[in-house]
Protein backbone atom coordinates (compact mmCIF):
# COMPACT_ATOMS: atom_id res chain seq x y z
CA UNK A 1 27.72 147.02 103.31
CA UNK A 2 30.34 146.37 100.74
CA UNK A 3 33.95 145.69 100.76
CA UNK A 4 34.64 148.91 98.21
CA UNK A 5 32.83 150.81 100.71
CA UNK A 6 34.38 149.90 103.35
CA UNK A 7 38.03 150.25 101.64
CA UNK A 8 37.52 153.91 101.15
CA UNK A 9 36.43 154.30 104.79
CA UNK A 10 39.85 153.03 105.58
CA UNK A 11 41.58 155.38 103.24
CA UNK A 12 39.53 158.55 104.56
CA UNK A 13 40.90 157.28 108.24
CA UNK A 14 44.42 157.23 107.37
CA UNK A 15 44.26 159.96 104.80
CA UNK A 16 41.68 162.37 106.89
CA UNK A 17 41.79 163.92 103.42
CA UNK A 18 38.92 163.23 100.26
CA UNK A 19 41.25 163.88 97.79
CA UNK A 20 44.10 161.75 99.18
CA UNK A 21 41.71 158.79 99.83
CA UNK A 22 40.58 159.21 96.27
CA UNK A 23 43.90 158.83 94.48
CA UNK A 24 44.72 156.04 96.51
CA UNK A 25 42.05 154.07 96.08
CA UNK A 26 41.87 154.92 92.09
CA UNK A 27 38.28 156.40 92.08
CA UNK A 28 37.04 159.64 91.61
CA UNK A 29 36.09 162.04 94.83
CA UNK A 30 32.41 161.97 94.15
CA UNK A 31 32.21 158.15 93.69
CA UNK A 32 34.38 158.06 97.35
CA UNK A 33 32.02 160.63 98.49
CA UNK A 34 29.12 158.71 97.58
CA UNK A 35 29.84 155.60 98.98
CA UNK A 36 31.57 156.97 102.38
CA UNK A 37 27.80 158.75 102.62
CA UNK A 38 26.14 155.08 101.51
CA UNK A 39 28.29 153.55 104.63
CA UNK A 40 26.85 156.14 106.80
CA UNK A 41 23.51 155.82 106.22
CA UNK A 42 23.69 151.75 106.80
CA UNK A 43 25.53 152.59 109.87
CA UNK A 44 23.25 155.04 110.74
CA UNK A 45 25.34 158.28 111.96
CA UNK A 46 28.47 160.43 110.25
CA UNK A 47 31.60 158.49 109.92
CA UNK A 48 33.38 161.58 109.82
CA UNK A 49 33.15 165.65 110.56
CA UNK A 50 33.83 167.98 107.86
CA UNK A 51 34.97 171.37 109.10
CA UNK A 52 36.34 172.95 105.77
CA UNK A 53 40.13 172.47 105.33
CA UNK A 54 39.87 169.81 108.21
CA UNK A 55 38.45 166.03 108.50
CA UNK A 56 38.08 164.57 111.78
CA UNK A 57 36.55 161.16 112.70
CA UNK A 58 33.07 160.86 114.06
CA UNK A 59 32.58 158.97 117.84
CA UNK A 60 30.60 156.39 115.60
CA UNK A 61 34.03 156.90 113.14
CA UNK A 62 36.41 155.89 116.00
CA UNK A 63 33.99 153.11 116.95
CA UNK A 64 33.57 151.66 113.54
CA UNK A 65 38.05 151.59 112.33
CA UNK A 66 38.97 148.61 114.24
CA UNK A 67 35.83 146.67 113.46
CA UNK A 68 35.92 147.38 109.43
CA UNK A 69 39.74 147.29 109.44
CA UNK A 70 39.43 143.76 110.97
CA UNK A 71 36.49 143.05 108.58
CA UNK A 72 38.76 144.09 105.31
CA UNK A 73 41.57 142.34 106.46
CA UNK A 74 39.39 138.97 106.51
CA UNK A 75 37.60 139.98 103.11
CA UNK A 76 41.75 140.17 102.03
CA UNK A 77 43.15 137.01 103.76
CA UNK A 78 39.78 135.02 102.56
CA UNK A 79 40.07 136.21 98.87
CA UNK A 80 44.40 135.22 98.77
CA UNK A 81 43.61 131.95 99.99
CA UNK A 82 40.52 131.50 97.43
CA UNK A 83 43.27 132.85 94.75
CA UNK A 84 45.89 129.76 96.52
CA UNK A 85 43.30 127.27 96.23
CA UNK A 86 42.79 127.85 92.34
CA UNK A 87 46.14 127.97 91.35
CA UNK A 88 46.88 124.68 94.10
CA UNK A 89 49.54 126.81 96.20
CA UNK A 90 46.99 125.79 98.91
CA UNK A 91 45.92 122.24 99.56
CA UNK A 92 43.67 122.16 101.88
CA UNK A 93 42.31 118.39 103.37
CA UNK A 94 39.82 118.29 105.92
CA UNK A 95 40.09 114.46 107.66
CA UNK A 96 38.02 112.59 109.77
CA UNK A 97 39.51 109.77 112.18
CA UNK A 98 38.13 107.92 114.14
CA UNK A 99 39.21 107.87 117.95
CA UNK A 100 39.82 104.10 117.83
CA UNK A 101 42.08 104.24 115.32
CA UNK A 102 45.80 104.44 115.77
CA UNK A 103 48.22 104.12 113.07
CA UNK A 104 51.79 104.60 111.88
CA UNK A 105 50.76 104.04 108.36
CA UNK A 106 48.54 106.97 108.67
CA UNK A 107 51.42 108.75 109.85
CA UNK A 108 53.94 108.14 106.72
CA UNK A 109 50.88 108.81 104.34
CA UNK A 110 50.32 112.49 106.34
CA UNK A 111 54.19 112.85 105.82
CA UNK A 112 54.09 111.88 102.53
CA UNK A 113 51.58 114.49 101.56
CA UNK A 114 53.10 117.17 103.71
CA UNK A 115 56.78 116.55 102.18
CA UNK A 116 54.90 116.29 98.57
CA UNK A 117 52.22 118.64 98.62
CA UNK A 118 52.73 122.52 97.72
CA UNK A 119 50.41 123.93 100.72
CA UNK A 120 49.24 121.30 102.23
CA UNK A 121 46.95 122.48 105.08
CA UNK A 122 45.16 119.72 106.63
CA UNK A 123 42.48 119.80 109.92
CA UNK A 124 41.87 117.00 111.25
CA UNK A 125 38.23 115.47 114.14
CA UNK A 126 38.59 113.00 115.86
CA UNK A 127 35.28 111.21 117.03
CA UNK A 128 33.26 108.25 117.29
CA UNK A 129 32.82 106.29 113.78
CA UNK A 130 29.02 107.49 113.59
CA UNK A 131 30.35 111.22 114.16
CA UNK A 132 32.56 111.18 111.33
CA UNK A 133 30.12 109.70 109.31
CA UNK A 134 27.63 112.20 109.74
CA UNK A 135 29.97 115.34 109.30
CA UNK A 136 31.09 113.99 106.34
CA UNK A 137 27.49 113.34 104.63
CA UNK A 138 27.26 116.93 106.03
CA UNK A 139 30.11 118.53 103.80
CA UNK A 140 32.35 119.22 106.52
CA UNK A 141 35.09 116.69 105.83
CA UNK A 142 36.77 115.62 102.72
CA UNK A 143 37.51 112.17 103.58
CA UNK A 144 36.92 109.90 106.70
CA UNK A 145 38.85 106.76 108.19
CA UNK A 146 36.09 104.91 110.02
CA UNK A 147 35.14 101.44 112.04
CA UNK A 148 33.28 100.11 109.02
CA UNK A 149 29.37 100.54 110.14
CA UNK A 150 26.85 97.88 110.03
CA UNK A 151 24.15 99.92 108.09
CA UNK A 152 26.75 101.47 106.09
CA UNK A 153 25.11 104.93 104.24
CA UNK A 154 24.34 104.28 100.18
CA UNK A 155 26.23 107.14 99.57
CA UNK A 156 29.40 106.42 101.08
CA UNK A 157 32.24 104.85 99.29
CA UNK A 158 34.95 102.50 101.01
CA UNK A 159 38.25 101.09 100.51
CA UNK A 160 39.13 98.07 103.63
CA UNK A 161 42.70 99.23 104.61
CA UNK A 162 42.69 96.80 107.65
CA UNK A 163 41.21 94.56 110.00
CA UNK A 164 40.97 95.98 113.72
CA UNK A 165 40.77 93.64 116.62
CA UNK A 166 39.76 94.84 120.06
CA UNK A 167 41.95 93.60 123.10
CA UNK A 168 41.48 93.76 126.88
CA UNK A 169 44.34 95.75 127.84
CA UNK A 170 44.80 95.92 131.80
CA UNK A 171 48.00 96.45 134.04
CA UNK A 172 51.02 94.05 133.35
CA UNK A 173 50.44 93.21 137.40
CA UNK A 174 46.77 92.34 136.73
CA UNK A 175 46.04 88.60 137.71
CA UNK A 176 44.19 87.98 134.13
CA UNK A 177 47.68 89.10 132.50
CA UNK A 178 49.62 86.01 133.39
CA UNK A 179 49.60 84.59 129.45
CA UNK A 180 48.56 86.16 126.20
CA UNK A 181 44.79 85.59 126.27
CA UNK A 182 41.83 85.96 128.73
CA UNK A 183 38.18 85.29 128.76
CA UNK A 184 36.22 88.37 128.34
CA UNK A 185 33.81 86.74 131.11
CA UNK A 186 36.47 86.34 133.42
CA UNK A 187 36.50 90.14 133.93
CA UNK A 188 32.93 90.37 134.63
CA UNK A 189 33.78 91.76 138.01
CA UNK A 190 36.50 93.88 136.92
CA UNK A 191 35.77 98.13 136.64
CA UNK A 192 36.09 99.50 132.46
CA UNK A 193 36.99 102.73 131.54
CA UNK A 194 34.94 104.00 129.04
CA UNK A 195 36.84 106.24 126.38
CA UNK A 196 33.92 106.93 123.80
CA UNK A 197 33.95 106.73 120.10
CA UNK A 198 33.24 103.06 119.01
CA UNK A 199 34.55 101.34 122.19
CA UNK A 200 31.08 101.64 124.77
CA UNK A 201 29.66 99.95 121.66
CA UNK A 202 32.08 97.45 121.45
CA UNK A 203 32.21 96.52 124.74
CA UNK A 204 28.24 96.55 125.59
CA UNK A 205 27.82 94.01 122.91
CA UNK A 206 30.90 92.03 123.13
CA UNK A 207 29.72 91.47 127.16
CA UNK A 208 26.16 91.00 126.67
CA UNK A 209 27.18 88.28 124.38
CA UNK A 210 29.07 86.29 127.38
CA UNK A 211 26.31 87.32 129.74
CA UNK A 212 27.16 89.92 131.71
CA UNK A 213 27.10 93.94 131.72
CA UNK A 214 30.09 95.74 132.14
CA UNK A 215 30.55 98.32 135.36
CA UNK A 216 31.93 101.18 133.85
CA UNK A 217 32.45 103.91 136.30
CA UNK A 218 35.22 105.83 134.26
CA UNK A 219 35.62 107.51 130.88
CA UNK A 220 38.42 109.18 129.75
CA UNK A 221 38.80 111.31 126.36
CA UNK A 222 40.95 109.48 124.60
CA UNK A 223 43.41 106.55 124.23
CA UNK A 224 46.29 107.98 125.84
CA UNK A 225 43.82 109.15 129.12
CA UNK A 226 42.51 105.76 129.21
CA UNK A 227 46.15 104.04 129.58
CA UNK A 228 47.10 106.38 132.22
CA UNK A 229 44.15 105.22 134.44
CA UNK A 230 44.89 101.67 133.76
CA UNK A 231 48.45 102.41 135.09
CA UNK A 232 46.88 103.82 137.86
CA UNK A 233 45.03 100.87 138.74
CA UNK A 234 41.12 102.21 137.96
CA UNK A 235 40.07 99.50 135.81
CA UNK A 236 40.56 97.90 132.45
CA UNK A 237 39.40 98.90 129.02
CA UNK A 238 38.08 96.89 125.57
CA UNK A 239 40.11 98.61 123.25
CA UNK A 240 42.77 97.88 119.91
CA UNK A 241 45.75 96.73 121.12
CA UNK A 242 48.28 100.26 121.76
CA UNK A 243 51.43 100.45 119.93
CA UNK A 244 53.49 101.18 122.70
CA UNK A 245 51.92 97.90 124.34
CA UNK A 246 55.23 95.33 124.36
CA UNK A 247 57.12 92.98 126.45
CA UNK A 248 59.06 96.33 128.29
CA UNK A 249 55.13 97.89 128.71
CA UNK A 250 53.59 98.25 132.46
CA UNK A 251 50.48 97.62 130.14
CA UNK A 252 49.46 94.39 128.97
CA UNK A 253 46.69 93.37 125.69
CA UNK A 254 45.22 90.55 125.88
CA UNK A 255 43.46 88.50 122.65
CA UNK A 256 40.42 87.48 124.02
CA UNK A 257 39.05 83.92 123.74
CA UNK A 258 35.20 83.59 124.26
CA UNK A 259 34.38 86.53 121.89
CA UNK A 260 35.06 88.14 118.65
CA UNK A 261 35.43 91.55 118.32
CA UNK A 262 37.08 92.49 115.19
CA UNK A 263 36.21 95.87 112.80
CA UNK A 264 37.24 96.36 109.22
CA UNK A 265 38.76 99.64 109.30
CA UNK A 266 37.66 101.63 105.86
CA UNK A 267 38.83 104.87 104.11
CA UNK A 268 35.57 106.48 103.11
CA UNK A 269 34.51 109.54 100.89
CA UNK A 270 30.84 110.81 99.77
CA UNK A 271 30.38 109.16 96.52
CA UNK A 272 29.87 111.33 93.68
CA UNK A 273 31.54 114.26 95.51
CA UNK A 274 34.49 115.59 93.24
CA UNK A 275 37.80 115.11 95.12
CA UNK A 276 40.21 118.34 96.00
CA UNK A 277 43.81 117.37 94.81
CA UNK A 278 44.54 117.01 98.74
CA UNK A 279 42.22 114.64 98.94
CA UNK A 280 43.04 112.68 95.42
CA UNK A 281 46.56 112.09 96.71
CA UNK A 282 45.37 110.59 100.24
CA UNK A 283 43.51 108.53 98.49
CA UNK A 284 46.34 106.61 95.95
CA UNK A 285 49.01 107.03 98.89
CA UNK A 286 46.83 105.22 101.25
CA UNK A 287 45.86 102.84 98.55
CA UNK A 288 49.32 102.32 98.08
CA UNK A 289 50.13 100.91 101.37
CA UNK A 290 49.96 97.82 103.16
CA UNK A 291 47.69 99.07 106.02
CA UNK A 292 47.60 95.22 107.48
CA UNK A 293 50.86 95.95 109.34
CA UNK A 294 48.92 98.55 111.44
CA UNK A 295 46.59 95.25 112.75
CA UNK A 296 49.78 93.17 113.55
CA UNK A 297 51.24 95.72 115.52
């Protein structure tokens, strides 16, 4: 089947009328004919009923309009937005963030590129750090912000925008919340809430390296889940310290003293891979920050 094809088909179903459907779509009656007769035999049954002065659609005819129409409008929108891309009134940026990452920076660069940026269109997936990796290698995302892995792929290219330390973040109430700091140990007995991405990770190895393993009877989806169960007094979580955690906060992070558990946080493309302009101007906004604010916050 081919869109030309199924053009005329649309003409001949508003038209009802060979010669009609002809001039409009610029092609001779025979060469409408032909393919209209082409469409039916790939469909396998009359699209429509000739009785001499009069054209009437088929069953099958009926069937088939609001599946082609649909199809031809798709072949339409798909080809404008090809046409969009090529002449940039479309910038489309497909983004991968990882779910431990939480940043205002991030946010001025997205405004900066959606203030700046003639189309803009950008999709964003959120996920662990491995996830993102791995779509990316894949082709399905133009750039990545990541937990900088240990076996870091060959072909992926990285600029540090900050360091990320994990806090234990528990209720302002909680008896470990009395100063700024707590042993990681000293919640050995204390319930986690696991929230995916990089933070089961984090927290399996940052407690098997003070000799203990973590009861973690929760999970939540992401960050914001995870603080409303801490408010509602299910557990603690290992986890970068929230923005809206302050002195005013019911919540409480805590730097931790017996262990260590600090990422570089990396903006990451597929080397090699030619940048869209969407993705060109992430890059030298983001570049142009000081993303080290984001780690003091």
């Amino acid at each position: 089947m081919e869109m030309h094809q199924v053009r005329y088909f649309l003409s001949m179903a508003r038209t009802l009328n060979f010669t009609r459907a002809a001039d409009e779509c610029n092609v001779t009656q025979p060469s409408l004919t032909r393919a209209i007769q082409k469409l039916e035999e790939e469909l396998g049954g009359a699209l429509f009923r000739r009785e001499r002065a009069r054209t009437h659609l088929t069953d099958l005819g009926r069937l088939m309009l609001p599946h082609l129409d649909r199809t031809f409008e798709a072949a339409e929108a798909a080809k404008h937005l090809a046409r969009g891309v090529g002449k940039a009134q479309v910038t489309p940026l497909a983004l991968g963030v990882a779910s431990s990452i939480d940043s205002d920076v991030l946010e001025s660069v997205l405004a900066e590129l959606g203030a700046g940026l003639p189309g803009f269109a950008l999709s964003v997936m959120s996920a662990s750090s491995a996830e993102i990796i791995e779509a990316a290698l894949n082709g399905s995302l133009d750039l990545i912000i990541v937990e900088m892995p240990d076996d870091r792929p060959d072909r992926l290219e990285a600029w540090t925008l900050f360091e990320q330390a994990y806090h234990l973040v528990l209720r302002a109430e909680h008896k470990l919340a009395s100063g700024d700091t707590a042993r990681l140990a000293d919640a050995r007995d204390e319930a986690f809430i696991d929230w995916g991405g990089d933070a089961i990770e984090r927290l399996s190895a940052a407690a098997a390296s003070v000799g203990f393993e973590p009861v973690i009877p929760h999970r939540a989806a992401e960050p914001a889940q995870v603080r409303r169960l801490i408010l509602a007094g299910l557990g603690c979580a290992l986890m970068p310290r929230p923005r809206d955690c302050d002195g005013a906060s019911r919540l409480r992070a805590l730097r931790l003293e017996d262990v260590d558990v600090v990422r570089s946080v990396v903006l990451s493309a597929i080397s090699g891979r030619q940048r869209s302009i969407a993705a060109d101007a992430f890059v030298r906004a983001s570049r142009a920050r000081d993303w080290s604010l984001a780690s003091a916050a």
